[in-house]
Protein backbone atom coordinates (compact mmCIF):
# COMPACT_ATOMS: atom_id res chain seq x y z
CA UNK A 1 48.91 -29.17 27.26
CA UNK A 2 49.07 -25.84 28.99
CA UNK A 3 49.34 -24.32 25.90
CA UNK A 4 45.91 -25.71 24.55
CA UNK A 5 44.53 -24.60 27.73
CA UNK A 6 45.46 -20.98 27.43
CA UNK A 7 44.40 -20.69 23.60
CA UNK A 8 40.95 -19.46 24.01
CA UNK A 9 38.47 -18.47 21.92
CA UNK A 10 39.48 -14.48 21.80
CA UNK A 11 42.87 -15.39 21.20
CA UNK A 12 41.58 -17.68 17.78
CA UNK A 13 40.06 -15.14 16.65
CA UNK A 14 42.47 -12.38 17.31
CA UNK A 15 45.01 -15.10 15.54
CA UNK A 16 42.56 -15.58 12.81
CA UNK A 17 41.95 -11.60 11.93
CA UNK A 18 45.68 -11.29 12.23
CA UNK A 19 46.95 -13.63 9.90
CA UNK A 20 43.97 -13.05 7.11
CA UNK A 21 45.32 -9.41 7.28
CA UNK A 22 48.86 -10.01 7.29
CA UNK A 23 48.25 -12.76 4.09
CA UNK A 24 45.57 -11.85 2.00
CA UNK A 25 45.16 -7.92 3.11
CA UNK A 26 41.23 -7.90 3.92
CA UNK A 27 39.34 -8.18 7.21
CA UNK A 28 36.61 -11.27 7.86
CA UNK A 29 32.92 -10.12 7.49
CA UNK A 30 30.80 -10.31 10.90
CA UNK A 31 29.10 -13.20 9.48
CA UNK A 32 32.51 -15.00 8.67
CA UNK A 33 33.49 -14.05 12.29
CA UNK A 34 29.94 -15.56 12.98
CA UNK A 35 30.63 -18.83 11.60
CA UNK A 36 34.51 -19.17 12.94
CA UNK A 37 32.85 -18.80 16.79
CA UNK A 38 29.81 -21.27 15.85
CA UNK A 39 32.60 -23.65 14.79
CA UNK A 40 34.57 -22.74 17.54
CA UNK A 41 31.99 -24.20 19.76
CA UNK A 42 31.15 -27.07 17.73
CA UNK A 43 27.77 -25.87 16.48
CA UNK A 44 26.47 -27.73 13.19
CA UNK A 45 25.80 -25.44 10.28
CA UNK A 46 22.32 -26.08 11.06
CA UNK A 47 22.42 -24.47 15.15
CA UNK A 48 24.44 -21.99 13.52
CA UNK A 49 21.67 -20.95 11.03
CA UNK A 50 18.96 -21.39 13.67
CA UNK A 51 20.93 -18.92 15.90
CA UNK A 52 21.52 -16.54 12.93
CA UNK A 53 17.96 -16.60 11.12
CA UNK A 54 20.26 -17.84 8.27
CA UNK A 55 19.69 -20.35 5.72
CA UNK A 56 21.79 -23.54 6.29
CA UNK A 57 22.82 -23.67 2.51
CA UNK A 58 23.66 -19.61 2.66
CA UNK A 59 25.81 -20.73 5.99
CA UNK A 60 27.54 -23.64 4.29
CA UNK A 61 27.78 -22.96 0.70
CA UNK A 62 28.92 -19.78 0.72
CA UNK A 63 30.44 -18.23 4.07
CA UNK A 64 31.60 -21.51 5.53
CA UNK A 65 33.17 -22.19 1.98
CA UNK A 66 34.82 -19.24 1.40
CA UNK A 67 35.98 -18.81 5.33
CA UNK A 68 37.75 -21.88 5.10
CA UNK A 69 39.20 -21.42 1.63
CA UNK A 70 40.32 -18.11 3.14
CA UNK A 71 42.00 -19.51 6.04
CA UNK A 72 43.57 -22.08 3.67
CA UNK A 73 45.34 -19.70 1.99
CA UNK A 74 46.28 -17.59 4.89
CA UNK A 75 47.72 -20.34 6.97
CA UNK A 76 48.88 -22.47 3.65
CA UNK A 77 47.33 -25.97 4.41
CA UNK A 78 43.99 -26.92 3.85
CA UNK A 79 41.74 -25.87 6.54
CA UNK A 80 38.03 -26.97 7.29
CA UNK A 81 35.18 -26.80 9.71
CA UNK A 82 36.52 -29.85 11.96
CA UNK A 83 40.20 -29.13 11.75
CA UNK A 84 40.80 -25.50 12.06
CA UNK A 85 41.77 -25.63 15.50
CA UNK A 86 44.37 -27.50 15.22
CA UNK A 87 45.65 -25.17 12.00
CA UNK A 88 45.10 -22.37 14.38
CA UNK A 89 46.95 -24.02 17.49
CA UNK A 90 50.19 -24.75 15.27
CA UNK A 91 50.27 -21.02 13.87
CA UNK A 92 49.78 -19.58 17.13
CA UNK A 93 52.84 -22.07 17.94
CA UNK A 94 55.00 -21.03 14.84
CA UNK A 95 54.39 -17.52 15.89
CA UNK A 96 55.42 -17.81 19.70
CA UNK A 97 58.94 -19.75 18.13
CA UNK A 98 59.33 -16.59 15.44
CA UNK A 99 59.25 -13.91 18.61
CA UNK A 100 61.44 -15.79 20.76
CA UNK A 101 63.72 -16.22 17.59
CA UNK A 102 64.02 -12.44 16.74
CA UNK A 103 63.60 -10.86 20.33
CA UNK A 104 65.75 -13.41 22.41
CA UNK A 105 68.46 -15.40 19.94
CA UNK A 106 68.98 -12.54 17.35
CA UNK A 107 67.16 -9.34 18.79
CA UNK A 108 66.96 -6.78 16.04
CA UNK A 109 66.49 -3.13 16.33
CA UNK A 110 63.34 -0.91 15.72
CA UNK A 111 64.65 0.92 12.92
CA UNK A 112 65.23 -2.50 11.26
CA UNK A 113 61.41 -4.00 12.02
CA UNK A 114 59.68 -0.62 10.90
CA UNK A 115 60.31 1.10 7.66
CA UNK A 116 60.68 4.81 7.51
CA UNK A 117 57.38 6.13 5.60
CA UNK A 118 58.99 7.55 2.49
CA UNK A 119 56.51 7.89 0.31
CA UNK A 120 54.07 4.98 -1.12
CA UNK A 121 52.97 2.25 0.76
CA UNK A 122 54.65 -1.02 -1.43
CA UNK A 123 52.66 -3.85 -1.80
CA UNK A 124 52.30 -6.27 0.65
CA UNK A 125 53.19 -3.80 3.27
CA UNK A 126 51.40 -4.03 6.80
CA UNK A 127 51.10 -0.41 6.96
CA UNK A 128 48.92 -0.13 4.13
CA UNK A 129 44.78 0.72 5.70
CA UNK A 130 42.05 -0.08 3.41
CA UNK A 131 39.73 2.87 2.75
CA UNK A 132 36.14 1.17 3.28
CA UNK A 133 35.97 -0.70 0.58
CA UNK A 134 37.41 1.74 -2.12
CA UNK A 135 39.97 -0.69 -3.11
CA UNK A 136 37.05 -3.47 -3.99
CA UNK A 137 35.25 -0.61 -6.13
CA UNK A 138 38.12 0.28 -8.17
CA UNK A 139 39.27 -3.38 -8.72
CA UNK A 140 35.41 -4.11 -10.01
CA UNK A 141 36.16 -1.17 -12.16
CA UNK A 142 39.26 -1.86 -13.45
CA UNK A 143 38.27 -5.38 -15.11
CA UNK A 144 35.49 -3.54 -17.03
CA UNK A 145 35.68 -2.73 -21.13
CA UNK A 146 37.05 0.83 -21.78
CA UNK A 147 37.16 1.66 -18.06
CA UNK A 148 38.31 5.22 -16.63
CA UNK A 149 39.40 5.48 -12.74
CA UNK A 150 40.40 9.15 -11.53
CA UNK A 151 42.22 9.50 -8.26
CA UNK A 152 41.87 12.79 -6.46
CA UNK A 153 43.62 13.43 -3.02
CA UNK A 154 46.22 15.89 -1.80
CA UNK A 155 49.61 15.16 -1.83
CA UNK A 156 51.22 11.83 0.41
CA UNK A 157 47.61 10.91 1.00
CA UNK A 158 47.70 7.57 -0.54
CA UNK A 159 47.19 7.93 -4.52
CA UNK A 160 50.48 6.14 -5.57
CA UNK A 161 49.23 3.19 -3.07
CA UNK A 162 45.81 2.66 -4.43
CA UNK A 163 47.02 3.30 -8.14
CA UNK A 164 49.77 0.13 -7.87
CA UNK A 165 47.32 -1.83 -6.26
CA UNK A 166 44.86 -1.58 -9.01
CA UNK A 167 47.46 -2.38 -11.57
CA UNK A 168 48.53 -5.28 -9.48
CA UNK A 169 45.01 -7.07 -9.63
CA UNK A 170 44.68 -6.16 -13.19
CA UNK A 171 47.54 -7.83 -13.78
CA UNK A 172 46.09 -11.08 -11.60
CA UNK A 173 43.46 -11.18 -14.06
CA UNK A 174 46.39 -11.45 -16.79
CA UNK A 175 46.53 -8.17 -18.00
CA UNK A 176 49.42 -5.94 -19.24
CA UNK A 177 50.10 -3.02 -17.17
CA UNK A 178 52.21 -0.07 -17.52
CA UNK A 179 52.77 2.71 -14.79
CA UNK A 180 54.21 6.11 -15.40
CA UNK A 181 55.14 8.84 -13.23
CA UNK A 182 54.64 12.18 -14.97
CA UNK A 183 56.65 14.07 -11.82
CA UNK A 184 59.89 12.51 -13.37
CA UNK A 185 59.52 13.68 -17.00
CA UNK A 186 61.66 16.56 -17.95
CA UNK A 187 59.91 20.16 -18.29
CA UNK A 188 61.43 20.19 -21.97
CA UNK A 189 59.35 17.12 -22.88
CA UNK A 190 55.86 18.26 -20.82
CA UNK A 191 55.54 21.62 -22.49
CA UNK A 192 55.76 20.05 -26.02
CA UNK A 193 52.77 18.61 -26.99
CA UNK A 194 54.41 16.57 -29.92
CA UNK A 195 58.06 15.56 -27.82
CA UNK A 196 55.05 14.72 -25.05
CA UNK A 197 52.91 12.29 -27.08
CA UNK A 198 55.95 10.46 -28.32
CA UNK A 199 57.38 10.25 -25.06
CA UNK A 200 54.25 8.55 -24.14
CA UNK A 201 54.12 6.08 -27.47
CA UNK A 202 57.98 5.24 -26.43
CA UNK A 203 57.58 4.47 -22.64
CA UNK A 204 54.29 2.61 -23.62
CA UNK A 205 56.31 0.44 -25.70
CA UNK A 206 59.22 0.07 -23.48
CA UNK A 207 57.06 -1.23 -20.19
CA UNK A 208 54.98 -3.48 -22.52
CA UNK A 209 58.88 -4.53 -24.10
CA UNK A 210 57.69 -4.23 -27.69
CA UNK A 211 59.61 -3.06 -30.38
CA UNK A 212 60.50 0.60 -30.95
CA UNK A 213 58.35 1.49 -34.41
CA UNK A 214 56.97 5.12 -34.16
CA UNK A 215 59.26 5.61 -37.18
CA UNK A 216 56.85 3.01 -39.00
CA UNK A 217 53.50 4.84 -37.64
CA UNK A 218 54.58 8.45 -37.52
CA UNK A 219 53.50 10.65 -40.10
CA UNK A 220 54.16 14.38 -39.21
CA UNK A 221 52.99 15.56 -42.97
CA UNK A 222 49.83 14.78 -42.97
CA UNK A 223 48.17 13.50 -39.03
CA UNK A 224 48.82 15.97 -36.02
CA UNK A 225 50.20 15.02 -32.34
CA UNK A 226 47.23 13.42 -31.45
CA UNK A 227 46.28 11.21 -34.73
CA UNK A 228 49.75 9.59 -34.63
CA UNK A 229 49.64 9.02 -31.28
CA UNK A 230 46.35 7.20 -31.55
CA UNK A 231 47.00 5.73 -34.68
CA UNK A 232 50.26 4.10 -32.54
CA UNK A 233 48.22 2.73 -29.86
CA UNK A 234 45.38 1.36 -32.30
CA UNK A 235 47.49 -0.46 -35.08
CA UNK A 236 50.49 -1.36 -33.16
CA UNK A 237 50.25 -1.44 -29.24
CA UNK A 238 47.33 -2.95 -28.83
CA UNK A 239 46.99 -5.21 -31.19
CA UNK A 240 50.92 -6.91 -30.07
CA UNK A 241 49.99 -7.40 -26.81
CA UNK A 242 45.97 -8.80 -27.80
CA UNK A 243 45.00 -8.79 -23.97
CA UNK A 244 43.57 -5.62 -21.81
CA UNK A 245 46.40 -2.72 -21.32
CA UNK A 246 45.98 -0.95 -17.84
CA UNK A 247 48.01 2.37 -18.45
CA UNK A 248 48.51 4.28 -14.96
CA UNK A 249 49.63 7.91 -15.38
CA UNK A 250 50.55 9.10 -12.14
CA UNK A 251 50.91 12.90 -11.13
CA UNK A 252 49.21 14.06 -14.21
CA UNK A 253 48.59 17.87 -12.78
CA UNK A 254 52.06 18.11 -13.37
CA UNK A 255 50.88 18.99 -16.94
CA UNK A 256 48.28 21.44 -15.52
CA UNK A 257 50.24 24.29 -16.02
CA UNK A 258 51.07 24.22 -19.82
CA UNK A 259 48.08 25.24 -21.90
CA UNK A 260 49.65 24.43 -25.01
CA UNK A 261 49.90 20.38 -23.94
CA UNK A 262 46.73 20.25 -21.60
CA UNK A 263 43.65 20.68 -24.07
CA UNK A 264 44.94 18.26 -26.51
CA UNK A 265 46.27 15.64 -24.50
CA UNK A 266 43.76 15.27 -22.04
CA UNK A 267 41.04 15.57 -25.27
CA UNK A 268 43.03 12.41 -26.83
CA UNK A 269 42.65 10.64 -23.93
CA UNK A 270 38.76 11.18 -23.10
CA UNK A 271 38.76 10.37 -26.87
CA UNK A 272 40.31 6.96 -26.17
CA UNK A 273 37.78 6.00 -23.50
CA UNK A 274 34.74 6.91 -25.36
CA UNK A 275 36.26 5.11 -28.62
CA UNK A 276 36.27 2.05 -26.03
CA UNK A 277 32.21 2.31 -25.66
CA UNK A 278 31.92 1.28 -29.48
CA UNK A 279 35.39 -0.18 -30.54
CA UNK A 280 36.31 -3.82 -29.67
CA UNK A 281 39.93 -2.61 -30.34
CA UNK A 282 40.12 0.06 -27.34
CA UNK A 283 37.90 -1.70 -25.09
CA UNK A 284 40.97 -3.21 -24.32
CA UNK A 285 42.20 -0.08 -22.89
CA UNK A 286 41.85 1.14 -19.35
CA UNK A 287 43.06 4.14 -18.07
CA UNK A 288 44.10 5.13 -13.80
CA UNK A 289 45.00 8.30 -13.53
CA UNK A 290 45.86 10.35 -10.27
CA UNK A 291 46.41 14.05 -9.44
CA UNK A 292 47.51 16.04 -6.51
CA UNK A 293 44.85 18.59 -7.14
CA UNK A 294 41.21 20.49 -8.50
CA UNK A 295 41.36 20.18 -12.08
CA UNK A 296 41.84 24.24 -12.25
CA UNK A 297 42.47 23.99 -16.51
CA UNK A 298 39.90 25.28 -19.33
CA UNK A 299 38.71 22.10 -20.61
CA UNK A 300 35.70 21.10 -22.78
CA UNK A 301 33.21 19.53 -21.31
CA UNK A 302 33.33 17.08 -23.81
CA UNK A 303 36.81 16.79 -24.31
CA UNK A 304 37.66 16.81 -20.87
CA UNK A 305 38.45 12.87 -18.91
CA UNK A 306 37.89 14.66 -15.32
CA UNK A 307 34.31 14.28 -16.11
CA UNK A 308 33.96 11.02 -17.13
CA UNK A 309 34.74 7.44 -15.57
CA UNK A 310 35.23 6.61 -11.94
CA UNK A 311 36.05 9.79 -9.60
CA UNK A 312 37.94 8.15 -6.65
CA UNK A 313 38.44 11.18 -3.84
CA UNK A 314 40.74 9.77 -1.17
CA UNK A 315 39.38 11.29 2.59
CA UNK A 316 41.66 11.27 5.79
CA UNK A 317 41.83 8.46 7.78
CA UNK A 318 39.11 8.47 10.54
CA UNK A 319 39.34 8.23 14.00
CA UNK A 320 39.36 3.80 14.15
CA UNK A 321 41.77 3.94 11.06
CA UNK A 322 44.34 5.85 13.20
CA UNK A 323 43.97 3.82 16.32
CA UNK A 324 44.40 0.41 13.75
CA UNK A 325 47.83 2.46 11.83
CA UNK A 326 48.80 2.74 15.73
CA UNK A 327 48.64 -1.09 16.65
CA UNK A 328 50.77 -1.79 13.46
CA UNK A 329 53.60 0.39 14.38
CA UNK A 330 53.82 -0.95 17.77
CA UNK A 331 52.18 2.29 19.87
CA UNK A 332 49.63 1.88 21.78
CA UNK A 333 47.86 5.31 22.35
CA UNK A 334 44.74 5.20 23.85
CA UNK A 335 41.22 7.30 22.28
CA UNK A 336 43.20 10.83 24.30
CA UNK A 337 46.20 10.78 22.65
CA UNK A 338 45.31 9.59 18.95
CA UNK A 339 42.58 12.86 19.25
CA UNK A 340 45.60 15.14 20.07
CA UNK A 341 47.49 13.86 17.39
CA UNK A 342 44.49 14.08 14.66
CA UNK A 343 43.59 17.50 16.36
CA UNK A 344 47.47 18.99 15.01
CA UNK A 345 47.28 16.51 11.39
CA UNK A 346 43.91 15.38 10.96
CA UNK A 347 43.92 12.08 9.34
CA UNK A 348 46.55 12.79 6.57
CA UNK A 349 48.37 8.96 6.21
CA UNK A 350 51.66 10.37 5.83
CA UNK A 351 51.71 12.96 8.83
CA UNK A 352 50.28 10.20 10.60
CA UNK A 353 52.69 7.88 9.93
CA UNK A 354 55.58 9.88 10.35
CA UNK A 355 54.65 10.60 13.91
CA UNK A 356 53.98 6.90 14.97
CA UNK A 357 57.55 6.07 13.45
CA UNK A 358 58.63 8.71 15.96
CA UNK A 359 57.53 7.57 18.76
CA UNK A 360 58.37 4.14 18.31
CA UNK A 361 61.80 4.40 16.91
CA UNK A 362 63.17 7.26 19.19
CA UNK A 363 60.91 6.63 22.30
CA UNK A 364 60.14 10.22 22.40
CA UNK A 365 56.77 10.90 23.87
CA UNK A 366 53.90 12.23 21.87
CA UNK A 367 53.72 15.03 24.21
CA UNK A 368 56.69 16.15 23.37
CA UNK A 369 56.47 15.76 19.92
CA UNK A 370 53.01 17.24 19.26
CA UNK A 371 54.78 20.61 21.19
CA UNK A 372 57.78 20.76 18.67
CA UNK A 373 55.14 19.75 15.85
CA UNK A 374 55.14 23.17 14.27
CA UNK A 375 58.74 24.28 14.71
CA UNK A 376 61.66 24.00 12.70
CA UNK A 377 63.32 21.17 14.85
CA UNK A 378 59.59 19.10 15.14
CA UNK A 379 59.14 15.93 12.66
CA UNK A 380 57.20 18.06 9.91
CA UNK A 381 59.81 20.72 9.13
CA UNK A 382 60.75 19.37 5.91
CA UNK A 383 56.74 19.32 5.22
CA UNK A 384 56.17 22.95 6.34
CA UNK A 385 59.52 23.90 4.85
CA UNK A 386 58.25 22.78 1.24
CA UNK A 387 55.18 24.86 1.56
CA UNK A 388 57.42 27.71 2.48
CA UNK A 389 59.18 27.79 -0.43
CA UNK A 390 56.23 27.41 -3.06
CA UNK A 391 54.62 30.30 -0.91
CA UNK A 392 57.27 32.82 -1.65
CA UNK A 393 57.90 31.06 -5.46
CA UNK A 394 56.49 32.99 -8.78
CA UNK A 395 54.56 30.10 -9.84
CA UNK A 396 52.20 30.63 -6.51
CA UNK A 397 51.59 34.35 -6.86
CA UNK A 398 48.95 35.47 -4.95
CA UNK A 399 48.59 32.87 -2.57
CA UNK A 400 50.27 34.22 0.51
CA UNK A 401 48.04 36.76 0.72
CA UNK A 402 44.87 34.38 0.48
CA UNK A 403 45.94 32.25 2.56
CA UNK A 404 46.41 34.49 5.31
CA UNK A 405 43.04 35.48 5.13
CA UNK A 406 41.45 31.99 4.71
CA UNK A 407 44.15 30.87 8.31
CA UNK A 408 43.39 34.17 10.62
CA UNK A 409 39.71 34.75 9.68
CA UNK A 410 37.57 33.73 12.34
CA UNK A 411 35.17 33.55 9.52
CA UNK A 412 34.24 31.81 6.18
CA UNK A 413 36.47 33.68 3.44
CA UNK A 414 35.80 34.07 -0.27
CA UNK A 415 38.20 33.90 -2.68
CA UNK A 416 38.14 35.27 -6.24
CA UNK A 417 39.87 32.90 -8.20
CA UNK A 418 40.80 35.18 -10.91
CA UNK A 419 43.25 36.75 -8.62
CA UNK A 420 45.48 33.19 -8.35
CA UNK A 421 47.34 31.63 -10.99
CA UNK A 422 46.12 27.91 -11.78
CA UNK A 423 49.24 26.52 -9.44
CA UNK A 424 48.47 28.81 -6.50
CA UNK A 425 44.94 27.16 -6.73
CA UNK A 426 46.62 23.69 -6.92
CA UNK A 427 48.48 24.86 -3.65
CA UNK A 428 45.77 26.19 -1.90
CA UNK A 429 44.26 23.38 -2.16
CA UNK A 430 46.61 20.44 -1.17
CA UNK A 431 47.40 23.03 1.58
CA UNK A 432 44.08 23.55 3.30
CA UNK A 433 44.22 19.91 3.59
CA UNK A 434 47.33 19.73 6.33
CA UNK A 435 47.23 21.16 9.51
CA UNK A 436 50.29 23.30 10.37
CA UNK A 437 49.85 26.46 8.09
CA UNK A 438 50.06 28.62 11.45
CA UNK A 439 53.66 27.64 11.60
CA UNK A 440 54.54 29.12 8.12
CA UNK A 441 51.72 32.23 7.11
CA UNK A 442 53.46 34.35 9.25
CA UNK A 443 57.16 34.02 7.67
């Protein structure tokens, strides 16, 4: 009885946000929120819509219905207007029996409730933060004929994260998906253009668990790279699986540096999505790529994909994002602290992350971790120490120097970009982008 006392109407729907997060991975609407507190205090649809300048159909039909189906799911028994207290009382009940469970009969450690934040967020994690509505963007994209997503963000900023989570609700629409990382493909492969294209055929083939047959479709004689490449994917890959093929090609500025790969492939793939505008056959074909950095190559305009499609460009968390990352790992910084955290790392997920695993695993305090921050025995050594190392390495030449003028000048700086290779550019700018560069320009 006391128990139904005490569950009030701000704990509901602190309950209800909490589980429709936790379950489904999206936040109620205001007006879903709306109608949960009109229920709450036994309003009809019709006080509700009086109250709200709503229609009652609007109300009823449509947020009511989907609320409840919502909480349906979340909670997994059916839920309506007149018995979702109840649903709500005996998950507020099966959560008080979990936490006295794991923190009084078998008490685990931190380290085993809170997972280290090693690069992407899987799916289904808690720690994953929606980006305003990006995600529902890109999954309305996805589902469209001959579709063409590009995600742009510096590295550990989320790009992995967003690209499995579109090929996850491509494939709840029943599609095939394949996902390939171009960061683990040997350098002997990505400077070839023709070991590069049947690399791709191969793994394409593989994922999708069709029979090997480039022998069949390969004719070297006559067709270049490109031609049997397409001429793969048009007679024989698509056409087996005879359903829309997602294909995800993560870290593709890994190829940025080799101009004999980068003209052609990227021209046979902004070839492929433009086919898809007048051929039934590669509609069927949707393409997600990411990339760590500006597109610093000598593409066509024509030929090039980074001009074409959906540009996705993922930004740093802002302020509320932080303080909502913070509540998931168990720290509870107030507005101070989470602005002397963002003032050392911005918003950058990872850096973020990394610090709020700190503090909650080791019980250090953020004071003392925001001092050692930039030295080597703080949290982001490793970070600072890769930087480091691609400062002083061939492939960056150039962009010590420029960097040290962008860091110390009190003002703007202009760079001539003919002075910096293509993968100091890259550098430059995923490095601009973190927050500790003082640590390393003077080393």
């Amino acid at each position: 009885m006391n128990s139904k006392l005490a569950f009030t109407w701000e704990k509901a729907k602190q309950l209800t946000e909490q589980i429709v997060f936790n379950n489904l991975r999206e936040h109620l609407k205001d007006i879903e929120l709306d109608v949960l507190r009109g229920s709450w205090q036994s309003l009809t649809y019709e006080k509700m819509a009086e109250q709200y300048h709503l229609s009652v159909s609007y109300l009823r039909g449509d947020v009511g219905f989907h609320l409840w189906r919502k909480l349906s799911e979340a909670l997994g028994e059916e839920v309506t207007k007149s018995n979702f207290k109840g649903a709500l009382e005996r998950a507020s009940q099966r959560q008080l029996l979990l936490y006295i469970d794991s923190n009084v009969k078998q008490p685990k450690s931190p380290l085993a409730e809170l997972p280290f934040p090693d690069g992407s967020v899987p799916l289904g994690s808690a720690f994953y933060v929606e980006r305003d509505g990006l995600e529902s963007v890109c999954y309305e994209t996805i589902v469209k004929p001959a579709s063409l997503i590009r995600i742009k963000a510096p590295k550990l900023m989320g790009k992995t994260s967003l690209l499995t989570r579109i090929l996850a609700h491509a494939e709840s629409q029943n599609y095939q998906t394949v996902y390939l990382d171009l960061s683990s493909v040997e350098r002997a492969i990505l400077t070839n253009l023709d070991k590069f294209v049947l690399w791709l055929c191969f793994m394409v083939g593989r994922k999708l668990k069709l029979e090997n047959r480039l022998k069949d479709y390969w004719e070297t004689e006559i067709l270049g790279s490109n031609h049997n490449c397409t001429v793969y994917f048009e007679e024989y890959l698509l056409p087996q699986i005879n359903c829309p093929l997602v294909l995800g090609l993560d870290e593709v500025d890994r190829i940025f540096p080799y101009n004999q790969v980068i003209e052609d492939f990227f021209g046979m793939l902004r070839s492929w999505h433009e086919k898809g505008k007048i051929s039934e056959q590669w509609k069927q074909l949707r393409l997600v790529m990411a990339h760590s950095t500006e597109v610093y190559i000598p593409l066509d305009m024509n030929q090039s994909p980074f001009n074409a499609g959906l540009p996705v460009a993922l930004r740093e968390f802002d302020h509320k994002q932080v303080i909502d990352l913070a509540h998931l790992h168990g720290v509870n910084w107030n507005d101070t602290q989470v602005k002397e955290l963002m003032n050392i790392v911005g918003g950058h997920p990872y850096l973020l992350r990394l610090a709020m695993y700190e503090v909650y695993t080791t019980k250090t305090t953020l004071k003392q971790l925001l001092q050692d921050a930039s030295t080597e025995a703080g949290i982001y050594s490793n970070h600072l120490r890769w930087y480091l190392e691609m400062l002083h390495s061939e492939e960056a030449q150039g962009l010590k120097e420029a960097l040290k003028k962008v860091v110390t000048s009190l003002e703007p700086v202009e760079l001539d970009s003919l002075d910096l290779s293509a993968n100091a550019k890259c550098l430059l700018y995923n490095g601009l982008r973190d927050y500790s560069w003082s640590a390393i320009v003077s080393t």
